[in-house]
Protein backbone atom coordinates (compact mmCIF):
# COMPACT_ATOMS: atom_id res chain seq x y z
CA UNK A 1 0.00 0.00 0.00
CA UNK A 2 1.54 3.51 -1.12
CA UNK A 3 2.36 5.60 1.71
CA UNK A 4 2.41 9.15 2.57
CA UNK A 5 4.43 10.20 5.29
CA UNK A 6 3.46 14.12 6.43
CA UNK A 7 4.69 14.23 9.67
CA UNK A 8 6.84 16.97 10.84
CA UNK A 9 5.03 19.05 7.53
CA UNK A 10 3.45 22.60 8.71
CA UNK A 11 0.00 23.29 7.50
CA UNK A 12 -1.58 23.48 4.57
CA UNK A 13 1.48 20.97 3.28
CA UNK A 14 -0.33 18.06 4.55
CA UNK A 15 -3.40 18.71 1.91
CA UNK A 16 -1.33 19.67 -0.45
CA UNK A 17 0.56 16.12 -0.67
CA UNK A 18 -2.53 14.59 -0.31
CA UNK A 19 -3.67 16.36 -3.29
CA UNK A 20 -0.71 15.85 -5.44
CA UNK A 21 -1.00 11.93 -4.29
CA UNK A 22 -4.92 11.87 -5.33
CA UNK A 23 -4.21 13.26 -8.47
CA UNK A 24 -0.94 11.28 -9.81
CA UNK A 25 -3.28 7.58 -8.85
CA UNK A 26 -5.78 7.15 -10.98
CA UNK A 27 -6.54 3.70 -9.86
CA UNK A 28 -8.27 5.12 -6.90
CA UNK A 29 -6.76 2.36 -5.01
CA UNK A 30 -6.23 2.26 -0.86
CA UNK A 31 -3.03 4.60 0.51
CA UNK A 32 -2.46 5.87 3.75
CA UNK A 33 -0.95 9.17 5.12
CA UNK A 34 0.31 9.44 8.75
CA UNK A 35 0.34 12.82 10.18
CA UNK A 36 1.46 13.91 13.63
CA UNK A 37 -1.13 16.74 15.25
CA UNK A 38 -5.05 16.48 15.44
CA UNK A 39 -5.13 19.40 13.23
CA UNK A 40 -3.76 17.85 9.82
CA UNK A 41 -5.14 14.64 10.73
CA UNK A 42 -8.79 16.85 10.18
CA UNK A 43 -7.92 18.88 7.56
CA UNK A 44 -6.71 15.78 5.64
CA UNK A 45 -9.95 13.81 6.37
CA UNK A 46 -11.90 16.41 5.19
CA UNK A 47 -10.36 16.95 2.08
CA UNK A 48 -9.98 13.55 1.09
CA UNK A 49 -13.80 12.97 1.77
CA UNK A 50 -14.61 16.58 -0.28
CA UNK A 51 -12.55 14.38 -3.25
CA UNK A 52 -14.28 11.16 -3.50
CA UNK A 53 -12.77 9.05 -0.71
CA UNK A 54 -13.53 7.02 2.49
CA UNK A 55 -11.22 7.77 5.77
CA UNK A 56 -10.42 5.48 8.02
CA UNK A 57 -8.26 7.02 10.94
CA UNK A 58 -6.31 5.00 13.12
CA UNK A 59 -4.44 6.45 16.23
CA UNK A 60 -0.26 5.36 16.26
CA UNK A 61 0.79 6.68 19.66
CA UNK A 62 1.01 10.03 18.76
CA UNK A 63 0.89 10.61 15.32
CA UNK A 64 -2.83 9.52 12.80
CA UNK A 65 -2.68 7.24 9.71
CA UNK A 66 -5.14 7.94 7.60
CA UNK A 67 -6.40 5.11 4.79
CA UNK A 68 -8.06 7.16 2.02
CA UNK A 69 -10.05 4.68 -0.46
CA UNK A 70 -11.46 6.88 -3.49
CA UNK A 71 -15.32 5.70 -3.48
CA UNK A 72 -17.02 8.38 -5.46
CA UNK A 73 -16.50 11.63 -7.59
CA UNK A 74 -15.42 14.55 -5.42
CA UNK A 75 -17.82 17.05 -4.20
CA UNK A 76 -16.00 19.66 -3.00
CA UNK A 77 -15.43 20.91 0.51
CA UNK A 78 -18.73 19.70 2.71
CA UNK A 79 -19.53 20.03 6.34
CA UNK A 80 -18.21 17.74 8.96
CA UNK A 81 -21.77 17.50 10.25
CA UNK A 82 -25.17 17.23 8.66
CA UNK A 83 -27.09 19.99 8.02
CA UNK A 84 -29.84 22.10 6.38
CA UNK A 85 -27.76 23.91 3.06
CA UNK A 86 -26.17 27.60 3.86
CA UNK A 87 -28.01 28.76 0.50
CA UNK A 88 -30.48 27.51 -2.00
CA UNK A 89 -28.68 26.28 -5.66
CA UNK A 90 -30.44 29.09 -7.27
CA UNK A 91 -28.78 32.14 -4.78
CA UNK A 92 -25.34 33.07 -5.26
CA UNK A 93 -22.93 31.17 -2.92
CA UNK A 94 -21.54 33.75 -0.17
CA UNK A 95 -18.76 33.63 2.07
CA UNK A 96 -17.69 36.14 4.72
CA UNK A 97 -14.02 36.71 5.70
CA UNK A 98 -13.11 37.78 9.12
CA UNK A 99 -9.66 39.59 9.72
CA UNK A 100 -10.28 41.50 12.89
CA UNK A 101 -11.87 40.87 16.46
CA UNK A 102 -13.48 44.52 15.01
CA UNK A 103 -15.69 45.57 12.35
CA UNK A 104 -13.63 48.41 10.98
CA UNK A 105 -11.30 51.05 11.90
CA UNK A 106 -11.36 53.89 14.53
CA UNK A 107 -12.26 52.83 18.19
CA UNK A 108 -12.39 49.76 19.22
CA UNK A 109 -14.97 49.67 21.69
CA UNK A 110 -17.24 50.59 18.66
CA UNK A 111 -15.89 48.41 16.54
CA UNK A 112 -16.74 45.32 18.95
CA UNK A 113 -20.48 46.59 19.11
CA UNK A 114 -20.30 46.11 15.65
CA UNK A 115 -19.01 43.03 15.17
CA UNK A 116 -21.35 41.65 17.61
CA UNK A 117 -24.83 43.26 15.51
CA UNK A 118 -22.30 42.07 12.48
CA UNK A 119 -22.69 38.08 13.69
CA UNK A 120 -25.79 37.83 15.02
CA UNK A 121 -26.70 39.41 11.62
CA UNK A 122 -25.76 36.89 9.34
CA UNK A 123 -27.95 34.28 10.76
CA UNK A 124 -31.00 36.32 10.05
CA UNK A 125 -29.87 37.39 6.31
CA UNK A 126 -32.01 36.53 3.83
CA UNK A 127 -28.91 35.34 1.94
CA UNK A 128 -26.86 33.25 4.19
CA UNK A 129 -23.03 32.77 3.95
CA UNK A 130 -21.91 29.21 3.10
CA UNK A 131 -19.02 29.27 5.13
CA UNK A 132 -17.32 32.21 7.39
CA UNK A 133 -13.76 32.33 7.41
CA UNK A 134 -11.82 33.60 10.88
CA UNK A 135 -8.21 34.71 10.10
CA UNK A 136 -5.60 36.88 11.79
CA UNK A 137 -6.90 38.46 14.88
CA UNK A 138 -10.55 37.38 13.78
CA UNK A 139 -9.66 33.72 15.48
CA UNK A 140 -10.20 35.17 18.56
CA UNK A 141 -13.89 35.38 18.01
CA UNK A 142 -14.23 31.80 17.75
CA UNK A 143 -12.05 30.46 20.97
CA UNK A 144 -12.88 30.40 24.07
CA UNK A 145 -14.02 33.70 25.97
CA UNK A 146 -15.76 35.25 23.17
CA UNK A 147 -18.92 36.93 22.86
CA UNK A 148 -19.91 35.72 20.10
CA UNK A 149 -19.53 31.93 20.71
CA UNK A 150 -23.81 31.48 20.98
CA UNK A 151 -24.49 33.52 18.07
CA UNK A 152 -21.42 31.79 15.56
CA UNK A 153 -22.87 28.61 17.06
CA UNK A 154 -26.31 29.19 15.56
CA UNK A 155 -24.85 30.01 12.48
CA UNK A 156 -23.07 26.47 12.49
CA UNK A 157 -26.01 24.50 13.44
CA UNK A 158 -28.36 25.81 10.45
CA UNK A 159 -25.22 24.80 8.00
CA UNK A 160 -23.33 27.46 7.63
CA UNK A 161 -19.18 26.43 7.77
CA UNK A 162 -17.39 28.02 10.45
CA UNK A 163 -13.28 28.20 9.59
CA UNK A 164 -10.43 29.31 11.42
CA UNK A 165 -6.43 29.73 10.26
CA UNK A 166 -4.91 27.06 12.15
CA UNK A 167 -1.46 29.29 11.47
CA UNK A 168 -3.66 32.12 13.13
CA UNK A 169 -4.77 30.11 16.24
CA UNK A 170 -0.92 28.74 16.85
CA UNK A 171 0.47 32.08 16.50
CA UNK A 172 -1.62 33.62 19.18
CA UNK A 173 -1.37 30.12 21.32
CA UNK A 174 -4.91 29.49 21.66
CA UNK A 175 -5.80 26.93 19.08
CA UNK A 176 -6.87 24.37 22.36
CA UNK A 177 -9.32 27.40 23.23
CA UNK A 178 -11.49 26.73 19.74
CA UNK A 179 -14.82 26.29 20.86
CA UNK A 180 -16.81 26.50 17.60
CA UNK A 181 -16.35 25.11 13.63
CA UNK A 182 -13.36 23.99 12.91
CA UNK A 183 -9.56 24.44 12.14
CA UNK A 184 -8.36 24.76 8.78
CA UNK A 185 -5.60 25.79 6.32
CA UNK A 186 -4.18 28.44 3.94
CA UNK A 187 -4.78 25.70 1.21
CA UNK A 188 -8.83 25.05 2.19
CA UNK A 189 -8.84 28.69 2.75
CA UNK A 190 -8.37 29.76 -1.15
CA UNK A 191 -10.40 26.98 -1.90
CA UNK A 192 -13.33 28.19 -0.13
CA UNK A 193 -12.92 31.90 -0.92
CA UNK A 194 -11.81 30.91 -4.86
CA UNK A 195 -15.22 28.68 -4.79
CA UNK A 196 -17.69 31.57 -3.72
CA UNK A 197 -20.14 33.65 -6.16
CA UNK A 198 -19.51 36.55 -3.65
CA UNK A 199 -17.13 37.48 -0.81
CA UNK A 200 -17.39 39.62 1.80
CA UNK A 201 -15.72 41.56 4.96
CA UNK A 202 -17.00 43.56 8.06
């Protein structure tokens, strides 16, 4: 069985392999990739299911190995969890981008008030996002100690993909504080925004 060793690889490098090693096997036959963090070991799985393939994960004492098995033709990215759909087919697909723990410039203590009505927003739009991307200081909205942990929830549960930078969380040292969606990658990252009819930023 071909295998795909990733450890020691920072993120997004673990997709990408796993890309390049999808697309250079056309037989679609069983190989496995062994990763060392929780984080690739996700953002693997959930690419590899987005193109086609079963996962089987198997814990090795500290590092994942990962059996992909190409069963089907890929659908692009797709929630971990089931769900109603972000959007309708026939609406334009939307995601928002999220930079800052503020919506805009000037003073902050504004700019949180604003973020807050910004959130809780979106889950009452008539055109909801398909996924909301957390980067930079952004993260911060999604970990632990937030105020907007309830309202980003809700936006999760009706379908809506909630991602933040795993570079982003690491940098700031609070990627164990995530408390709602999931981690992801610079790679998943262009995917998502590159996929969308529309993008937009508070």
């Amino acid at each position: 069985m071909k295998e795909l060793d990733c450890r020691g690889l920072a993120c997004p490098q673990p997709v990408l392999n796993t890309k390049d090693a999808l697309e250079t096997d056309p037989s679609g036959g069983p190989f496995q990739v062994i990763v060392d963090n929780p984080a690739a070991r996700d953002n693997v799985s959930r690419f590899a299911r987005s193109q086609g393939c079963q996962v089987e994960v198997a814990d090795a004492g500290g590092d994942f190995i990962l059996t992909l098995t190409r069963s089907g033709a890929a659908s692009g990215p797709a929630p971990d969890r089931p769900g109603q759909p972000a959007v309708s087919p026939s609406l334009p697909r939307l995601v928002v981008k999220i930079s800052s723990q503020f919506m805009g410039n000037g003073a902050d203590d504004l700019g949180r008030v604003l973020m807050k009505a910004f959130i809780k927003s979106l889950s009452e739009a008539t055109l909801r996002p398909e996924a909301v991307v957390f980067y930079n200081s952004g993260v911060h909205l999604t970990c632990e100690g937030s105020e907007h942990i309830e309202a980003i929830r809700v936006l999760e549960e009706s379908g809506v993909r909630i991602f933040s930078c795993g570079t982003c969380l690491d940098f700031f040292r609070i990627k164990d504080k995530l408390a709602v969606g999931q981690v992801t990658n610079m790679f998943e990252i262009i995917e998502t925004i590159s996929g969308a009819d529309r993008v937009v930023s508070p």
